[in-house]
C-alpha atoms as a PDB file:
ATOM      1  CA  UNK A   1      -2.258   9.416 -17.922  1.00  0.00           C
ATOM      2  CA  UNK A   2      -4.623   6.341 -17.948  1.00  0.00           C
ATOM      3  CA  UNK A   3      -3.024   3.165 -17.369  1.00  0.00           C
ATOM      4  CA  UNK A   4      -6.037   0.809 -16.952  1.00  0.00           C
ATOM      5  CA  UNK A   5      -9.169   1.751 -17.267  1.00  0.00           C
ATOM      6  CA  UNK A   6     -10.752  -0.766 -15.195  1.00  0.00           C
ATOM      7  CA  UNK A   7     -13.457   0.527 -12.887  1.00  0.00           C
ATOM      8  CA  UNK A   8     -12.523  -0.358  -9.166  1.00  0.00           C
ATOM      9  CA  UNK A   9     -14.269   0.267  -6.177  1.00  0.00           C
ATOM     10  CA  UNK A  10     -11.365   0.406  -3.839  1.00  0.00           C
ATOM     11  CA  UNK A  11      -8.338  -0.040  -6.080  1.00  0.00           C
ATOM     12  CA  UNK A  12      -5.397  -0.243  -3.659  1.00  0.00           C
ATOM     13  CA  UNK A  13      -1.956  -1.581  -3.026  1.00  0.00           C
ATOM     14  CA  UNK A  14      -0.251  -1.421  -6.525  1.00  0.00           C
ATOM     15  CA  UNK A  15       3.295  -3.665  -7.138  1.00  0.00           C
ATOM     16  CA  UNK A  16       6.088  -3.539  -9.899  1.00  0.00           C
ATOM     17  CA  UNK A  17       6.897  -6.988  -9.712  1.00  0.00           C
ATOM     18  CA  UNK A  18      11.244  -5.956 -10.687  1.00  0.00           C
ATOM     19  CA  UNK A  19      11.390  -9.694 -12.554  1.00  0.00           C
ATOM     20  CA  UNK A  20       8.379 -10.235 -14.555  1.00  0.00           C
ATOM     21  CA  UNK A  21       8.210  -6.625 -14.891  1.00  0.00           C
ATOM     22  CA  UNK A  22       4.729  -6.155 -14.111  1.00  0.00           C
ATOM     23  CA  UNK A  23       2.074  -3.906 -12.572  1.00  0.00           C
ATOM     24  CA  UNK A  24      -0.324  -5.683 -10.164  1.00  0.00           C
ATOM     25  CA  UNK A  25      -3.277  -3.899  -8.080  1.00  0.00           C
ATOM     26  CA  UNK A  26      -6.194  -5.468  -6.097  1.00  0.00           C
ATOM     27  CA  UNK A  27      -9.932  -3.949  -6.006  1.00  0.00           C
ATOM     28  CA  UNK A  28     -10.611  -4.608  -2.451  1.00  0.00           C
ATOM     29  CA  UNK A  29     -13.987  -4.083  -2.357  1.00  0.00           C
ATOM     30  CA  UNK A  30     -14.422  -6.286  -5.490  1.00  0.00           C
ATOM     31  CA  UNK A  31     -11.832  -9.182  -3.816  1.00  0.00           C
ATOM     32  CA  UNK A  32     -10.128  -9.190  -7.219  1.00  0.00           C
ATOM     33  CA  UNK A  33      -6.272  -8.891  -8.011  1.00  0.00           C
ATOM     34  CA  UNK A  34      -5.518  -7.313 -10.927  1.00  0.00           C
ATOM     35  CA  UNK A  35      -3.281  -7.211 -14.261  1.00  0.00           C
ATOM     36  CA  UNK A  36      -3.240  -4.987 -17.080  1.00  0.00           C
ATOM     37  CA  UNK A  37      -5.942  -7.300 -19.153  1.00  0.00           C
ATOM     38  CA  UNK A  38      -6.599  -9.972 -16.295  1.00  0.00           C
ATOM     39  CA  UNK A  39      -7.656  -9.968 -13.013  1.00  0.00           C
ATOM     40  CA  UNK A  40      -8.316 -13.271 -10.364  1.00  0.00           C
ATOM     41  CA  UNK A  41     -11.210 -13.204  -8.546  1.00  0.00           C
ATOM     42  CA  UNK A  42     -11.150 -14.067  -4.168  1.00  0.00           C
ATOM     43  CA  UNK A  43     -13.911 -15.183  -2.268  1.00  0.00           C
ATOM     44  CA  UNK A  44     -12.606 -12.510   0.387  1.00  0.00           C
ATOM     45  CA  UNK A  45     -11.234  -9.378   0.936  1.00  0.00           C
ATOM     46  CA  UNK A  46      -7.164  -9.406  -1.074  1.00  0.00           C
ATOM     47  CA  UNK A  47      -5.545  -5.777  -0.424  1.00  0.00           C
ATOM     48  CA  UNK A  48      -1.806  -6.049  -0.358  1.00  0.00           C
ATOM     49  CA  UNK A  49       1.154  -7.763  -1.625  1.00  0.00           C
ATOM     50  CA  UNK A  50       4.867  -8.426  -1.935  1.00  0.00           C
ATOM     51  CA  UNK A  51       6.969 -10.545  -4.294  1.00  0.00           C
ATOM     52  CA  UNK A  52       8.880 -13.952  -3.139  1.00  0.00           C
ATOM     53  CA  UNK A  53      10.089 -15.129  -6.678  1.00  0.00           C
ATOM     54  CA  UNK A  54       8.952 -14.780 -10.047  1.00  0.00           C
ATOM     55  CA  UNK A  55       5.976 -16.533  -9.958  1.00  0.00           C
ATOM     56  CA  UNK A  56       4.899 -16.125  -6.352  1.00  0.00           C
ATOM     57  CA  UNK A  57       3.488 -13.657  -4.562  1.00  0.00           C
ATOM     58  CA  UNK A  58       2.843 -13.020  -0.608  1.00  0.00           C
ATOM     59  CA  UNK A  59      -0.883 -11.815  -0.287  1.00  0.00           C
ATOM     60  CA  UNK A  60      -2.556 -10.486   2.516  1.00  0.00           C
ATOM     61  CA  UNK A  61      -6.541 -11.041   3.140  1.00  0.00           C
ATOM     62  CA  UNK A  62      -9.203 -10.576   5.352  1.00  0.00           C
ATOM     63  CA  UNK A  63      -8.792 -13.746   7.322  1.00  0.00           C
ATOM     64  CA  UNK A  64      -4.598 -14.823   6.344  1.00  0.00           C
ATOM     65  CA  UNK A  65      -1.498 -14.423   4.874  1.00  0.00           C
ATOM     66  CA  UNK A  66      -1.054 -16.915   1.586  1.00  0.00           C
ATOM     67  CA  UNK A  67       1.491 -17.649  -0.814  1.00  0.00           C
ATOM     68  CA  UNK A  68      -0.323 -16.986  -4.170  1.00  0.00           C
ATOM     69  CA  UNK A  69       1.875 -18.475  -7.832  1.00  0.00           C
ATOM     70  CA  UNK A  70       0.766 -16.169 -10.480  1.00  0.00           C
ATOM     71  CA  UNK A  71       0.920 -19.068 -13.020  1.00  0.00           C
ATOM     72  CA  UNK A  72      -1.376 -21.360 -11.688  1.00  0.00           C
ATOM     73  CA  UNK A  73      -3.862 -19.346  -8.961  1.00  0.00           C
ATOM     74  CA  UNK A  74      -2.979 -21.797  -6.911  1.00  0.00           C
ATOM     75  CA  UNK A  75      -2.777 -20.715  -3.045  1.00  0.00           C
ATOM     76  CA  UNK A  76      -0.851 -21.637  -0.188  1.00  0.00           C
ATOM     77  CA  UNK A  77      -1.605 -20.800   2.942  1.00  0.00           C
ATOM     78  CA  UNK A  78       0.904 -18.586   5.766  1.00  0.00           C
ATOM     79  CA  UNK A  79      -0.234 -17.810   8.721  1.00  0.00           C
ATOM     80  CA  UNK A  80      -3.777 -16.772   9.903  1.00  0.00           C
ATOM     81  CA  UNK A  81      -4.539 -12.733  10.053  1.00  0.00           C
ATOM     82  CA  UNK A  82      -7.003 -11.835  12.396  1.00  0.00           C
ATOM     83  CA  UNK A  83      -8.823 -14.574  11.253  1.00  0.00           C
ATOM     84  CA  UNK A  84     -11.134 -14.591  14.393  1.00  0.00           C
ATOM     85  CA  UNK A  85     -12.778 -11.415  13.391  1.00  0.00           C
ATOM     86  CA  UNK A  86     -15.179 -11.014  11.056  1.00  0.00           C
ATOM     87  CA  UNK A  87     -15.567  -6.926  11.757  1.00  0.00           C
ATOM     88  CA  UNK A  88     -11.626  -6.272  10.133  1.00  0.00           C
ATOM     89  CA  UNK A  89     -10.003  -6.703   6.993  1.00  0.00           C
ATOM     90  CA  UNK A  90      -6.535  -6.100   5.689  1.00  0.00           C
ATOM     91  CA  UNK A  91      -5.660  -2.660   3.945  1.00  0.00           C
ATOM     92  CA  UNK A  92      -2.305  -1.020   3.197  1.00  0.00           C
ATOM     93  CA  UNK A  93       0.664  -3.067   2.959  1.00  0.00           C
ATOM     94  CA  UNK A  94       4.088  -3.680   1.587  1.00  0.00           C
ATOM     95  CA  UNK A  95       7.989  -5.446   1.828  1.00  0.00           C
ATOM     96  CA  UNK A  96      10.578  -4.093   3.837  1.00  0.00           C
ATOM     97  CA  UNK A  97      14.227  -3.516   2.998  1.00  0.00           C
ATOM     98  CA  UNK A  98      15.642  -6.756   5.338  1.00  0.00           C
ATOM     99  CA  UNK A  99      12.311  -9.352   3.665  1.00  0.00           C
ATOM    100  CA  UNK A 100      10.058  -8.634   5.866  1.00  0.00           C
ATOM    101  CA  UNK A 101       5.852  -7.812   5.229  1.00  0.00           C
ATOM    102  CA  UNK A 102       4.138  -5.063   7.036  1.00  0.00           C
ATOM    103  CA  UNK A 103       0.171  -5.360   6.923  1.00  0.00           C
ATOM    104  CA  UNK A 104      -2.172  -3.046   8.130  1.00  0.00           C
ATOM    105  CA  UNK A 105      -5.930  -3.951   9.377  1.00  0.00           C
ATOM    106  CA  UNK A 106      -9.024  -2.098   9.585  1.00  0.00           C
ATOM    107  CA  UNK A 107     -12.515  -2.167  10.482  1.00  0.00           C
ATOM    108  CA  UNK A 108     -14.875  -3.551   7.948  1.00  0.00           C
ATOM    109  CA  UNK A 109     -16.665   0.007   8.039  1.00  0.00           C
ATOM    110  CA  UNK A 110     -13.471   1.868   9.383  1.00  0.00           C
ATOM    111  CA  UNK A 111     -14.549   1.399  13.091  1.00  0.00           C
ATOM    112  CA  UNK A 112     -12.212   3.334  15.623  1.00  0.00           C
ATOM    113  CA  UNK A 113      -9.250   1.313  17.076  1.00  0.00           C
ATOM    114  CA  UNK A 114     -10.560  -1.774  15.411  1.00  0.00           C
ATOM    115  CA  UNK A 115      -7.400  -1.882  13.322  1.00  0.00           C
ATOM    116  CA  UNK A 116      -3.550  -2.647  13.608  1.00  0.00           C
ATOM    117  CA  UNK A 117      -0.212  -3.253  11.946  1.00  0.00           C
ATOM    118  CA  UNK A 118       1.465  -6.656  12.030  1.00  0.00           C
ATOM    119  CA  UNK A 119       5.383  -7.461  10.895  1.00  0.00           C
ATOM    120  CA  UNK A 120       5.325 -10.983   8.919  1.00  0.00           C
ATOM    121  CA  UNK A 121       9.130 -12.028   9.312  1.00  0.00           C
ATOM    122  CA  UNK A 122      10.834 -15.215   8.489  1.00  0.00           C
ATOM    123  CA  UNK A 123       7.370 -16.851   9.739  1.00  0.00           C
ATOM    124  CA  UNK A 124       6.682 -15.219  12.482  1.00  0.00           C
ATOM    125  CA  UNK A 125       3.470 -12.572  12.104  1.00  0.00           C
ATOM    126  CA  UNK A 126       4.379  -9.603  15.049  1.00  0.00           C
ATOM    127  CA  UNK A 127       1.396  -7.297  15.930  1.00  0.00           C
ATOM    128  CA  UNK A 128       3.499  -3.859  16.144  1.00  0.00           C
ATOM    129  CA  UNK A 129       1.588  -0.786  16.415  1.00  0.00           C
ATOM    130  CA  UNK A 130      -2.546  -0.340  17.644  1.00  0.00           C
ATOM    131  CA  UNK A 131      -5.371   0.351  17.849  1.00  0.00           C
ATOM    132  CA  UNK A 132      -5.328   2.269  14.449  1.00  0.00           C
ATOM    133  CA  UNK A 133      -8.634   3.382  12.241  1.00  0.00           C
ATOM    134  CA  UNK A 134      -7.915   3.275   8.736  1.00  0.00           C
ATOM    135  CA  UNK A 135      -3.980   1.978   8.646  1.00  0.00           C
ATOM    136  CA  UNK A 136      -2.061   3.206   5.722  1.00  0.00           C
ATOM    137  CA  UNK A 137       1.178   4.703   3.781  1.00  0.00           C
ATOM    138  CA  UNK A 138       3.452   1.745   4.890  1.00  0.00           C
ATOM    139  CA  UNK A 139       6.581   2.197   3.236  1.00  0.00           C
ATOM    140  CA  UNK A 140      10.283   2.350   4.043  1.00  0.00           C
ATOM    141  CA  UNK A 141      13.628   4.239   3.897  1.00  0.00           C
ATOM    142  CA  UNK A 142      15.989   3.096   1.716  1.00  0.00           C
ATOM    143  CA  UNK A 143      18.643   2.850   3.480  1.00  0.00           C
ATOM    144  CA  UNK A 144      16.483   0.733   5.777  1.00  0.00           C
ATOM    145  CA  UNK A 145      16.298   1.903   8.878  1.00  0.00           C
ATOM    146  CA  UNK A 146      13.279   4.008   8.711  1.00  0.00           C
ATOM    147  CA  UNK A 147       9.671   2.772   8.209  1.00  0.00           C
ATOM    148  CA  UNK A 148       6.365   5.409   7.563  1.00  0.00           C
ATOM    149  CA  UNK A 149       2.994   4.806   8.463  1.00  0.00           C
ATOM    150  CA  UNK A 150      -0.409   7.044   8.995  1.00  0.00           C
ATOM    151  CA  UNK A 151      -3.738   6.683  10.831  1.00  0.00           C
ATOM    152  CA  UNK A 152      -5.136   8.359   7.802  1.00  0.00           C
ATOM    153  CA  UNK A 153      -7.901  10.320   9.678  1.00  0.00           C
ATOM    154  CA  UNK A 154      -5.320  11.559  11.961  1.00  0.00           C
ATOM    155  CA  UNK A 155      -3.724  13.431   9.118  1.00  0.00           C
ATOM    156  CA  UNK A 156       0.138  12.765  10.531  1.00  0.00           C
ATOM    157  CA  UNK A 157       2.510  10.403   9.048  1.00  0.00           C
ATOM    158  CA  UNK A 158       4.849   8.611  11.329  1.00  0.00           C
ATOM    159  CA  UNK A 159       8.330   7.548  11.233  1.00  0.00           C
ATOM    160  CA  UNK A 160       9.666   5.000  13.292  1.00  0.00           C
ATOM    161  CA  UNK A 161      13.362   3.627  13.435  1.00  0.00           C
ATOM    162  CA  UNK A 162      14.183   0.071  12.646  1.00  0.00           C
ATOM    163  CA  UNK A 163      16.520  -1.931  14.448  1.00  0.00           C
ATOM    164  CA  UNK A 164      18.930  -4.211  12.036  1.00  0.00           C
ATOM    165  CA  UNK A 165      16.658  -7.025  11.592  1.00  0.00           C
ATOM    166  CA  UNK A 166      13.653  -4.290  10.248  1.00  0.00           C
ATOM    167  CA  UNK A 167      11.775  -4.227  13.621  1.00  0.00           C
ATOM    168  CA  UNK A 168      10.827  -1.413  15.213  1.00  0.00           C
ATOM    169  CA  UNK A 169      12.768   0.316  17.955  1.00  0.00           C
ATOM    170  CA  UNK A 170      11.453   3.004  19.900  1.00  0.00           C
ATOM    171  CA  UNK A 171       8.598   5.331  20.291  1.00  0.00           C
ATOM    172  CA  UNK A 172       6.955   6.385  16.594  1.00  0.00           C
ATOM    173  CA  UNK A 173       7.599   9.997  15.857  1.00  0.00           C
ATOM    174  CA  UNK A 174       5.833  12.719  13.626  1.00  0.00           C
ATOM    175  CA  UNK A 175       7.227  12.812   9.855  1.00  0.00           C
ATOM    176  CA  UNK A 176       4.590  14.988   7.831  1.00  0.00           C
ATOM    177  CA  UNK A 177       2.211  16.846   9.700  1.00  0.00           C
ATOM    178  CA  UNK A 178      -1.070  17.445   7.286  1.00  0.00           C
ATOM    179  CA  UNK A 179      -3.931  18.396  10.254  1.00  0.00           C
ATOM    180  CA  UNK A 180      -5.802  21.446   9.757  1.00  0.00           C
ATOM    181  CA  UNK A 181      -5.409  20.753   5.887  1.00  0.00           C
ATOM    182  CA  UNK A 182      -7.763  19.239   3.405  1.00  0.00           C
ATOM    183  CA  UNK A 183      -5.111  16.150   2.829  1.00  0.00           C
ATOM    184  CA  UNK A 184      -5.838  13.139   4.303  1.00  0.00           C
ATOM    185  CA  UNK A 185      -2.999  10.479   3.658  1.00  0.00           C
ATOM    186  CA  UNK A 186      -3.555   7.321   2.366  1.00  0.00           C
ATOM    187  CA  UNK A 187      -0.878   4.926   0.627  1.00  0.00           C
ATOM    188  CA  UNK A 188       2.514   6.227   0.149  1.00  0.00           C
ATOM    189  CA  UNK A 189       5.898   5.285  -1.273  1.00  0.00           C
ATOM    190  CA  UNK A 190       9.190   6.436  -0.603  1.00  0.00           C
ATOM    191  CA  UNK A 191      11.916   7.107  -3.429  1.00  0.00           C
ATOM    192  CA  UNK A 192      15.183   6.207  -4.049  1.00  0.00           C
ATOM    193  CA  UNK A 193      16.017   9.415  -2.568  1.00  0.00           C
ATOM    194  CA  UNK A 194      13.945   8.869   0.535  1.00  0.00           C
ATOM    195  CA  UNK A 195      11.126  11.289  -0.894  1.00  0.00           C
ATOM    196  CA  UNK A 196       8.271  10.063   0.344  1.00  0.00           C
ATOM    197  CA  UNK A 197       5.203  10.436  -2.230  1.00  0.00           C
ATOM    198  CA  UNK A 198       1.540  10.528  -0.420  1.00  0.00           C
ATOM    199  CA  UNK A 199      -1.837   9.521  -2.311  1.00  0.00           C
ATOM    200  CA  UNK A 200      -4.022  12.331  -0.361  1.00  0.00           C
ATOM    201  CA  UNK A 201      -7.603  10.562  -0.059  1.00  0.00           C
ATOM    202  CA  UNK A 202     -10.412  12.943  -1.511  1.00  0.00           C
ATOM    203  CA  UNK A 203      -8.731  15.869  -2.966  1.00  0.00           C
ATOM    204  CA  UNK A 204      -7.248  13.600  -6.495  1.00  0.00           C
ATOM    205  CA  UNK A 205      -3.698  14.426  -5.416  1.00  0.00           C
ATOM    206  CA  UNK A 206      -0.403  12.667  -4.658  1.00  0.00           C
ATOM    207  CA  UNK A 207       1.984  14.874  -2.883  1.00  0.00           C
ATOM    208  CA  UNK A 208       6.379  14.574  -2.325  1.00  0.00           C
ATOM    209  CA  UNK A 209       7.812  15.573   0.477  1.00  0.00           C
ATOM    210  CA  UNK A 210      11.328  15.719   1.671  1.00  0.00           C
ATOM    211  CA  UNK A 211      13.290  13.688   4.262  1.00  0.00           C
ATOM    212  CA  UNK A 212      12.496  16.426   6.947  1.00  0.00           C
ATOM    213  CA  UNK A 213       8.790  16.290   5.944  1.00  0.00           C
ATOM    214  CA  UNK A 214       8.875  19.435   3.565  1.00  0.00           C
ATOM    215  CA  UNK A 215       6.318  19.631   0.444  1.00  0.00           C
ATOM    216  CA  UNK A 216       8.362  19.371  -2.329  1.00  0.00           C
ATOM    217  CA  UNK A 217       5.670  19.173  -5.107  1.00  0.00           C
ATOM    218  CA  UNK A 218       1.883  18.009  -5.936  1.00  0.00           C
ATOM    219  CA  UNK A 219       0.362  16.236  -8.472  1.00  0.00           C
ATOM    220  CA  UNK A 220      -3.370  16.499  -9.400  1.00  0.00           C
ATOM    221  CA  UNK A 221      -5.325  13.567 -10.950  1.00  0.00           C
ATOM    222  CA  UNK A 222      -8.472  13.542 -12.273  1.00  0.00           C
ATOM    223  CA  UNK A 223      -9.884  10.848  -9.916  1.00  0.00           C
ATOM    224  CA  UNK A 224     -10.449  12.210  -6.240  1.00  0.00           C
ATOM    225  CA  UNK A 225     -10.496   9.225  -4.382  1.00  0.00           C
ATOM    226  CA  UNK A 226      -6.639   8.425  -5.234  1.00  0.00           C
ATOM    227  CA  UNK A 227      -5.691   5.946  -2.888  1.00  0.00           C
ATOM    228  CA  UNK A 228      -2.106   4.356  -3.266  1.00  0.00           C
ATOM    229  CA  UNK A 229       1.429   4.942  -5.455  1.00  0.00           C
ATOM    230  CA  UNK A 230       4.548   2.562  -6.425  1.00  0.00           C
ATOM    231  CA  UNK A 231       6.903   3.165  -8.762  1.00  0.00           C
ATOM    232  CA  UNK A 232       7.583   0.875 -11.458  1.00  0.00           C
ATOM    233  CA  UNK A 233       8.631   0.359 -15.524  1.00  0.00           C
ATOM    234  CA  UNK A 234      11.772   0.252 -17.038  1.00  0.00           C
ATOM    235  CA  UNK A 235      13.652   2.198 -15.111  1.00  0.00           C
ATOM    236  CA  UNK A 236      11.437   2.482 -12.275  1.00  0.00           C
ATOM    237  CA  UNK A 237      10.849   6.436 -13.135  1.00  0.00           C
ATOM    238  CA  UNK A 238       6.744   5.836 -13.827  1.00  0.00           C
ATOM    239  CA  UNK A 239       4.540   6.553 -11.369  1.00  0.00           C
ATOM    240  CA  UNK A 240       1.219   4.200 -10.818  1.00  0.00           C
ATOM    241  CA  UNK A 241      -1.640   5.640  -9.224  1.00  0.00           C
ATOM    242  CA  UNK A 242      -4.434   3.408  -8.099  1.00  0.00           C
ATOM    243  CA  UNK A 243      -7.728   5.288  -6.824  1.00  0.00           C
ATOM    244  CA  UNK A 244     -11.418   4.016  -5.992  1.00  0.00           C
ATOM    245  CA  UNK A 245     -14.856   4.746  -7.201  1.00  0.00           C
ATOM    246  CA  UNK A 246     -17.044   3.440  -3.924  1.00  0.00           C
ATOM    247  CA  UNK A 247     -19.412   5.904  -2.803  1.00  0.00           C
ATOM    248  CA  UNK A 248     -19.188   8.241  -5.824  1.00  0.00           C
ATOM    249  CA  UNK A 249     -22.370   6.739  -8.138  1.00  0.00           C
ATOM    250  CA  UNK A 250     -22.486   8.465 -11.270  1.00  0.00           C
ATOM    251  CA  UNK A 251     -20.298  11.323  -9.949  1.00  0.00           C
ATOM    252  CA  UNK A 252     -17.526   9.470 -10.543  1.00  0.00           C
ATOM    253  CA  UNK A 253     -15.926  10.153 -13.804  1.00  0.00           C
ATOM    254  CA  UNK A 254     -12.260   8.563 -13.683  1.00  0.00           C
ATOM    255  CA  UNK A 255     -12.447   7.400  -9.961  1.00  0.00           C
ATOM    256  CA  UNK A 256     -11.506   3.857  -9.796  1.00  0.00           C
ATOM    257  CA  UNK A 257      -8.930   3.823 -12.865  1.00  0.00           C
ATOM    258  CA  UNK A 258      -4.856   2.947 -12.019  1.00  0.00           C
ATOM    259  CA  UNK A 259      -3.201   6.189 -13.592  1.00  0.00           C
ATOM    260  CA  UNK A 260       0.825   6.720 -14.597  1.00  0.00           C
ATOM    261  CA  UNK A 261       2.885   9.707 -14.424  1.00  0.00           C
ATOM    262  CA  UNK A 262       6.288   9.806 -16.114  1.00  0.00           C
ATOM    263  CA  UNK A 263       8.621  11.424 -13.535  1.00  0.00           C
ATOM    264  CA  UNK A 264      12.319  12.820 -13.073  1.00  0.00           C
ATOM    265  CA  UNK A 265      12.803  10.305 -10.119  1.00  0.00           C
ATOM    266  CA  UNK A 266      13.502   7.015  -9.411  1.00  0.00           C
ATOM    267  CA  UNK A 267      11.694   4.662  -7.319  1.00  0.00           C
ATOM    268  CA  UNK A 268      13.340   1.727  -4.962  1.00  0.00           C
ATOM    269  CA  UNK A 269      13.185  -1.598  -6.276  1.00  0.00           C
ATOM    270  CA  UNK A 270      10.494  -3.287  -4.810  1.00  0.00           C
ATOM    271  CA  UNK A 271      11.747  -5.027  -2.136  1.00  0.00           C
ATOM    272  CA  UNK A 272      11.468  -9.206  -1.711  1.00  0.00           C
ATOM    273  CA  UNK A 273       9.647 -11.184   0.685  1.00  0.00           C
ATOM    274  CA  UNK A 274      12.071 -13.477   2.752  1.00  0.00           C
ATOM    275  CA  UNK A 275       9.697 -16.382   3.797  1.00  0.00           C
END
C-alpha cells in the first residue's frame, strides 16, 4: 500500500502528470516538491500544481503563481498570490476541465477568514470565494460544469455551478454534509463517474460518495493525518494518497508516507493548464 516512503510533514496536492506518466506531491511544510526518488527543494511554501506541457508545470506558492520546467528547475514567474501577506500561504489546488487553476489560501497557522480561493485563467488570477479557514477538496465534475470545495473545519463540501468558460455562477450549495461526524474533509478528487473521493483529516480515511452526496464506500489507511487523493497509473485506476506527519512526534508510525490503492474505478485525466 506504500508508494513512497518519504517522511513528509504536510504532504499535499498529489498529480499524475497523463504524459510523462508520473506521480508528483509537495511537502508543504518542508517547501519541497516531490518524485518517487527526487524531490526539489523551495525557499517558500510550494502546495499545488497543474500540468501545461510535458516538461512544465504551473505551481502555486506562498507569495505567486510560477511556471516551473521539470527538466531544468528553472522558474518562471505568473502572477503574484497574495504576495503582500506574510500571515497566508497557498494550500489545496488543482486544473479545471476548460484550463483553468483554482488555488486555495490559508492562514500561516489556519487563522479564521484569513484564507480564499482564486481562479487563474488565461492570465488573469480571479479571487472567487472568502474568507475561508483551511481551503480544500478543489476538484471538478467531469462533465465540467460543477466545481467542489470545503472549509474543512466546517465539515460541508460545496458545489457550485460553472458557467461555460469554468467560472462560477451562482450561490455555492451544500454537496456532502459531514457535521456532527468525526470526518473532517480535506483534499478530494472526483472520478470519471463524478464520485467524488474525500481524504477525511485525522481519522486515516478516504471516503466516495455519490453525485447526490451519498457514502458509497471508505477506505482506511494506516496514516491518520491523510490529507489529499488523485488518481493516476496506467489506466488511471490507482489511487495515491498523500498524508502528513506534523504534530504527531514519535506517534507517528506511517503518517507522512504517499500510499496507493488499486481500485475498480477510473479517475479523470488530469486536466491541462491553458496559460
Amino acid at each position: 500500500m506504500i508508494y513512497d516512503d518519504t517522511v513528509c510533514k504536510l504532504g499535499e496536492g498529489p498529480l499524475w502528470h497523463p504524459q510523462r506518466q508520473e506521480l508528483y506531491w509537495f511537502d508543504i511544510l518542508g517547501k519541497r516538491l516531490h518524485r518517487k526518488g527526487h524531490y526539489w527543494q523551495f525557499d517558500r511554501h510550494v502546495s499545488a500544481a497543474g500540468w501545461v506541457d510535458e516538461s512544465t508545470l504551473l505551481i502555486a506558492s506562498d507569495r505567486n503563481l510560477f511556471r516551473f520546467d521539470l527538466d531544468s528547475g528553472t522558474e518562471t514567474h505568473l502572477v503574484p498570490l497574495e504576495a503582500d501577506n506574510p500571515a497566508t500561504r497557498s494550500n489545496d489546488g488543482r486544473a479545471d476541465p476548460q484550463g483553468g487553476f483554482w488555488i486555495g489560501t490559508m492562514g500561516l497557522n489556519a487563522e479564521d477568514g484569513a484564507g480564499a480561493i482564486y481562479r487563474f485563467h488565461k492570465g488573469e488570477l480571479r479571487k472567487i470565494f472568502a474568507p475561508m479557514q483551511i481551503t480544500n477538496a478543489i476538484c471538478f465534475a467531469p462533465e465540467g460544469d460543477t466545481a467542489y470545495f470545503t472549509d474543512t473545519n466546517t465539515q460541508i463540501i460545496r458545489a457550485v455551478t460553472l458557467d461555460a468558460d469554468g467560472w462560477p455562477e451562482g450561490e455555492p450549495r451544500v454537496h456532502i454534509d459531514l457535521t456532527g461526524t468525526d470526518f473532517r474533509p480535506d483534499g478530494a478528487v472526483v472520478d470519471e463517474s463524478g464520485h467524488l473521493w474525500s481524504a477525511q483529516w485525522g481519522v486515516g480515511r478516504v471516503a466516495r460518495y455519490d453525485s447526490d452526496g451519498a457514502e458509497i464506500e471508505a477506505i482506511d489507511l494506516p496514516a491518520s493525518q491523510t490529507s489529499c487523493p488523485a488518481f493516476g497509473g496506467p489506466d488511471l485506476s490507482t489511487l495515491y494518497v498523500t498524508s502528513a506527519s506534523v504534530g504527531l512526534g514519535k506517534d507517528a508510525q506511517e503518517d507522512g508516507k504517499v500510499f496507493e490503492i488499486e481500485t475498480q474505478t477510473k479517475g479523470q485525466r488530469e486536466h491541462r493548464v491553458i496559460l
